[in-house]
N, C-alpha and C. Protein backbone atom coordinates (compact mmCIF):
# COMPACT_ATOMS: atom_id res chain seq x y z
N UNK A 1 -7.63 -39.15 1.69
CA UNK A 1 -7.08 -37.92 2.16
C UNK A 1 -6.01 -37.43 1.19
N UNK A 2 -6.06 -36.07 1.39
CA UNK A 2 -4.74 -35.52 -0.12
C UNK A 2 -3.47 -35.45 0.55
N UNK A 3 -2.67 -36.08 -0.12
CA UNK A 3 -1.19 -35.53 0.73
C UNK A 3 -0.54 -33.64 1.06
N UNK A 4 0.13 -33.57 1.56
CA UNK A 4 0.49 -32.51 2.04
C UNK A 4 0.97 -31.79 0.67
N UNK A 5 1.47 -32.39 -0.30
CA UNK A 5 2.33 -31.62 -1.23
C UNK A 5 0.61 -30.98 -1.77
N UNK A 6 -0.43 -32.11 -2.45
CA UNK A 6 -1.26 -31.69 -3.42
C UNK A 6 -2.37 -30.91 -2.51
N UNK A 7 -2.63 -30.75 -1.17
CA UNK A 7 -2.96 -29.67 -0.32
C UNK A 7 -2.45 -28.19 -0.41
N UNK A 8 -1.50 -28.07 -0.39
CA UNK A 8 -0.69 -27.12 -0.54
C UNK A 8 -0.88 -26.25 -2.04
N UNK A 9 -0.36 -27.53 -2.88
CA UNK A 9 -0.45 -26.57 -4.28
C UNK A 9 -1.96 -26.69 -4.42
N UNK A 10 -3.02 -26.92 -3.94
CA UNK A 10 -4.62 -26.64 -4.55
C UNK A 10 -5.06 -25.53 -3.63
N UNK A 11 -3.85 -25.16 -2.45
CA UNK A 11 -4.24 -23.79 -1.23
C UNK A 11 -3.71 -22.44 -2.28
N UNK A 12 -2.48 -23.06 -2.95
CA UNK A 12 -1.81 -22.08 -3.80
C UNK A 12 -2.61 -20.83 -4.91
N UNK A 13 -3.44 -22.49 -5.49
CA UNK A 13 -4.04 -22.11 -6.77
C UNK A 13 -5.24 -21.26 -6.07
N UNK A 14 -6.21 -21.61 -5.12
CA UNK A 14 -6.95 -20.86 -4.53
C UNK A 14 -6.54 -19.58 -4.43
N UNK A 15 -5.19 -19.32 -3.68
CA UNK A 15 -5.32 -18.06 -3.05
C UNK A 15 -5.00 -17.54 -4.62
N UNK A 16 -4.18 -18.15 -5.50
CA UNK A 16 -4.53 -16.87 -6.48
C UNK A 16 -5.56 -16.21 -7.09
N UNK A 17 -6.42 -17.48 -7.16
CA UNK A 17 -7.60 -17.62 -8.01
C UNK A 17 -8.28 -16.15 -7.27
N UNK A 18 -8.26 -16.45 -6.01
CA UNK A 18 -8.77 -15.41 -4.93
C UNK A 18 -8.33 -13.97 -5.03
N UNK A 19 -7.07 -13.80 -5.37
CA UNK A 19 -6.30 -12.71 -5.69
C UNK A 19 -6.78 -12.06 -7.25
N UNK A 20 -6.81 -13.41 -8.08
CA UNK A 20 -7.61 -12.58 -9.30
C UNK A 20 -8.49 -12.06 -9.16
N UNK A 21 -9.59 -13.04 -8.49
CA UNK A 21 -10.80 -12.60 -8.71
C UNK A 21 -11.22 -11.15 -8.05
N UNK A 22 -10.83 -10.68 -7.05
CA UNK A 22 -10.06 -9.46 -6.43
C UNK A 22 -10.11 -8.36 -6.97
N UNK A 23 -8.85 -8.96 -7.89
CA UNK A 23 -8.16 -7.69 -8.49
C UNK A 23 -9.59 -6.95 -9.96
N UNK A 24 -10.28 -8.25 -10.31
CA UNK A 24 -11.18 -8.23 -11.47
C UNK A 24 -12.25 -7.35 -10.82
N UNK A 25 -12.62 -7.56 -9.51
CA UNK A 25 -13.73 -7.12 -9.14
C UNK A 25 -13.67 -5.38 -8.76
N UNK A 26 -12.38 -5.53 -8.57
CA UNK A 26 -11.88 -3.78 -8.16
C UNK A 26 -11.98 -3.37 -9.72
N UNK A 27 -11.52 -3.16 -10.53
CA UNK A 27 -11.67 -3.14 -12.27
C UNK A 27 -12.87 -2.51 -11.75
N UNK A 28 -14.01 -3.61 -11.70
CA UNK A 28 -14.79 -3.45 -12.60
C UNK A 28 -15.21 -1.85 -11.62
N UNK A 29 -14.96 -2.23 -10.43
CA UNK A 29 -15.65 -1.28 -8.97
C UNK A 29 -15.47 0.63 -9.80
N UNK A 30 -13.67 -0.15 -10.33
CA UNK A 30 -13.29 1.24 -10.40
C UNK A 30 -13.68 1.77 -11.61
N UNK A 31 -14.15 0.98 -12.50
CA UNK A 31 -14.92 1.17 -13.62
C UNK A 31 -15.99 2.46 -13.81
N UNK A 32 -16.99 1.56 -12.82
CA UNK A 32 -18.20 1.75 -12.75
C UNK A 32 -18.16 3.10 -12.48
N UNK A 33 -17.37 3.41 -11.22
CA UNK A 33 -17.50 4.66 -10.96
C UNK A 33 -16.39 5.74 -11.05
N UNK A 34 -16.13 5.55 -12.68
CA UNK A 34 -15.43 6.64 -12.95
C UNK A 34 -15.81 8.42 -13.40
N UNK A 35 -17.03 7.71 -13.83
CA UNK A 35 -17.89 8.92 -14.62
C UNK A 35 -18.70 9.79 -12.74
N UNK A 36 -18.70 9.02 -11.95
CA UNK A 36 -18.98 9.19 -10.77
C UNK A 36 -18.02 10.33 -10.13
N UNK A 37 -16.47 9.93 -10.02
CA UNK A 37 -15.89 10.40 -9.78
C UNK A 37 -15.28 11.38 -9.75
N UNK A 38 -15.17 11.78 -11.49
CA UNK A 38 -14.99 12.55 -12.26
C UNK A 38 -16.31 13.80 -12.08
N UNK A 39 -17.53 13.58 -11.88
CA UNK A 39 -18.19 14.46 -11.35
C UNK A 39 -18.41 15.29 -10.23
N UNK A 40 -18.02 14.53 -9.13
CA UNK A 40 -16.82 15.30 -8.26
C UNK A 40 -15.70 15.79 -8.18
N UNK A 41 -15.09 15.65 -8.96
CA UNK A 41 -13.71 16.42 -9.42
C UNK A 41 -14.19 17.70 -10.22
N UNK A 42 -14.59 17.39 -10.69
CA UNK A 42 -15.11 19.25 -11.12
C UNK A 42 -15.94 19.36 -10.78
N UNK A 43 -16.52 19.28 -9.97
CA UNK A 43 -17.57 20.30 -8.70
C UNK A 43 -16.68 20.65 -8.10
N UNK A 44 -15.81 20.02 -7.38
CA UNK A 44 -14.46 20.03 -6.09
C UNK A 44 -13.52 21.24 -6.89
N UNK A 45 -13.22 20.88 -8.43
CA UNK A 45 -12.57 22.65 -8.81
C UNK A 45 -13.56 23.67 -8.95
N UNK A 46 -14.69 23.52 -9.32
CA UNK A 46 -15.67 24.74 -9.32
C UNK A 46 -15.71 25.39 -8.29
N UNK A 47 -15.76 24.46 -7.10
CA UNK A 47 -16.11 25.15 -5.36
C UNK A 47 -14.48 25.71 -5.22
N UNK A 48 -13.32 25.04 -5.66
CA UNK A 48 -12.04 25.50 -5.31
C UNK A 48 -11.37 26.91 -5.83
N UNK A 49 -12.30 26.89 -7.08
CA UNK A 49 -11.71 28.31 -7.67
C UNK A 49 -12.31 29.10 -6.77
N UNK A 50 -13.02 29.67 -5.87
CA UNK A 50 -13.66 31.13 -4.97
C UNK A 50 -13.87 30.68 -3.37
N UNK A 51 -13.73 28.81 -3.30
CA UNK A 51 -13.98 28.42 -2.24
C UNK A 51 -13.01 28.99 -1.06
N UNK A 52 -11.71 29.05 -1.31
CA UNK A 52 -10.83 29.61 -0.09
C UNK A 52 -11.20 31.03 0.38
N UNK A 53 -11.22 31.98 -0.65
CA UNK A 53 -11.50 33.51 -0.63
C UNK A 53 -13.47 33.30 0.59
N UNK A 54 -14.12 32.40 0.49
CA UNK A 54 -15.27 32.84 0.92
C UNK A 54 -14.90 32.01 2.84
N UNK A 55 -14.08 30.91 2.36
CA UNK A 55 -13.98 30.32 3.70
C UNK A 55 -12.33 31.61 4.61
N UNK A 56 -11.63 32.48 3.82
CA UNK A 56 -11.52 33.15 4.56
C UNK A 56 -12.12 34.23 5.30
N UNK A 57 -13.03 34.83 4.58
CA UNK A 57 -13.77 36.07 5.31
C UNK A 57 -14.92 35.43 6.01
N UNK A 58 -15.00 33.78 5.82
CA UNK A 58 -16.34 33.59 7.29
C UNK A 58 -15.11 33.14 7.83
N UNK A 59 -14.16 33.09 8.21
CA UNK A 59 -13.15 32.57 9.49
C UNK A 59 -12.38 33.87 9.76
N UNK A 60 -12.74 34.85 9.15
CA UNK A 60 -12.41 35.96 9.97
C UNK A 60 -13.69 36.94 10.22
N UNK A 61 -14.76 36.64 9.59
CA UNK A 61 -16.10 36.73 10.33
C UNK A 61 -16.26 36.42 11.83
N UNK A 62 -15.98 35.11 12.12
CA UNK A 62 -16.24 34.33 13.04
C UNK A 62 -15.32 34.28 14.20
N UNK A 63 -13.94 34.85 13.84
CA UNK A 63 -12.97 35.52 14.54
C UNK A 63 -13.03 36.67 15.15
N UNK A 64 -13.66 37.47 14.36
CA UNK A 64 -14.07 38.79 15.18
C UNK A 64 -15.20 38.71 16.14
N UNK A 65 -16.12 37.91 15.82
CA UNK A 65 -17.42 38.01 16.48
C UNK A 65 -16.65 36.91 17.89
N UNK A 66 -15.61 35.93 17.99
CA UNK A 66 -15.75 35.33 19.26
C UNK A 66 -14.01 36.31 19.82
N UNK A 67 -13.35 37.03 19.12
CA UNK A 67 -12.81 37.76 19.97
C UNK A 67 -13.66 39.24 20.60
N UNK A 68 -14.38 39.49 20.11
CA UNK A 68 -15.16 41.06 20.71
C UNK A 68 -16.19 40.50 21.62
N UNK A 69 -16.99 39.01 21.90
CA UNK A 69 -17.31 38.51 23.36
C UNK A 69 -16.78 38.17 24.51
N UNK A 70 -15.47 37.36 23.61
CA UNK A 70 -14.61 37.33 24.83
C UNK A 70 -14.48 38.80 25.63
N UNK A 71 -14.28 39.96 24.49
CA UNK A 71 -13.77 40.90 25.56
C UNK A 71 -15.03 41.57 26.40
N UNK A 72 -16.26 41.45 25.56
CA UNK A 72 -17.55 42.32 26.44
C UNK A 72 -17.42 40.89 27.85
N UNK A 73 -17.06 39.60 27.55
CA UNK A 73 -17.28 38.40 28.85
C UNK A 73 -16.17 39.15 29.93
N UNK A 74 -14.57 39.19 29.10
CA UNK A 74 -13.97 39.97 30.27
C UNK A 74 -13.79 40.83 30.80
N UNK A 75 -14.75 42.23 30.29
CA UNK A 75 -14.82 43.20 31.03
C UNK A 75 -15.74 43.19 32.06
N UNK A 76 -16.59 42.60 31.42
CA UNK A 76 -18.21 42.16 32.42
C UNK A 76 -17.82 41.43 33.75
N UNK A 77 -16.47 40.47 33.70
CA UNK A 77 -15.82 39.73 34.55
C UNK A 77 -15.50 40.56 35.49
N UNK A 78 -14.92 41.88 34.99
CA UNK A 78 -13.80 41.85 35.95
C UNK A 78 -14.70 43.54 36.27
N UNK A 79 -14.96 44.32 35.70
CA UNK A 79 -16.19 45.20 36.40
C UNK A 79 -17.25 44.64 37.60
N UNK A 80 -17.51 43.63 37.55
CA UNK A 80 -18.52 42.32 38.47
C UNK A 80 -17.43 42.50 39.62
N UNK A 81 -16.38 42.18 39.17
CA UNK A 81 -15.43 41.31 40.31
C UNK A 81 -15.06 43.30 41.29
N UNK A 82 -15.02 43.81 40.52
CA UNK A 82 -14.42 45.21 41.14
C UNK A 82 -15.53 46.00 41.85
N UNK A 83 -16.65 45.73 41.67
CA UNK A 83 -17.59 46.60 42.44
C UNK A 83 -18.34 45.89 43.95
N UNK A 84 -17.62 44.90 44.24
CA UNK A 84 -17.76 44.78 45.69
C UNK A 84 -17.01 44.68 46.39
């Protein structure tokens, strides 16, 4: 059986070993997919240069069209409600 001290320092060396091997494997992760990444990053500015200007006029597209039902829903409501 190993004594407590040489338990300890061979838990030590593990967890670093563990910690390297870790840190090596992220490397390589982040490596791999840099050219990946980077190809989304400029798509993400291509769509960003005109992307806000188009997502404002469909969110005020889409603003007008559910405030002018609401109002044909609450007139329809309350014309309904008034004629009996």
């Amino acid at each position: 059986m190993l004594s407590p001290e040489v338990a300890q320092a061979v838990g030590e060396i593990i967890d670093q070993q563990i910690d390297l091997a870790f840190a090596e494997g992220y490397k390589r992760g982040v490596i791999a997919w840099k050219p990946e990444a980077e190809y989304w990053k400029t798509k993400d500015h291509e769509a960003g240069a005109l992307g806000w200007t188009n997502g404002f006029w469909i969110g005020t597209a889409c603003g007008t069209v559910v405030t002018i039902g609401l109002t044909l829903v609450a007139q329809t409501l309350l014309h309904a409600g008034g004629s009996r």
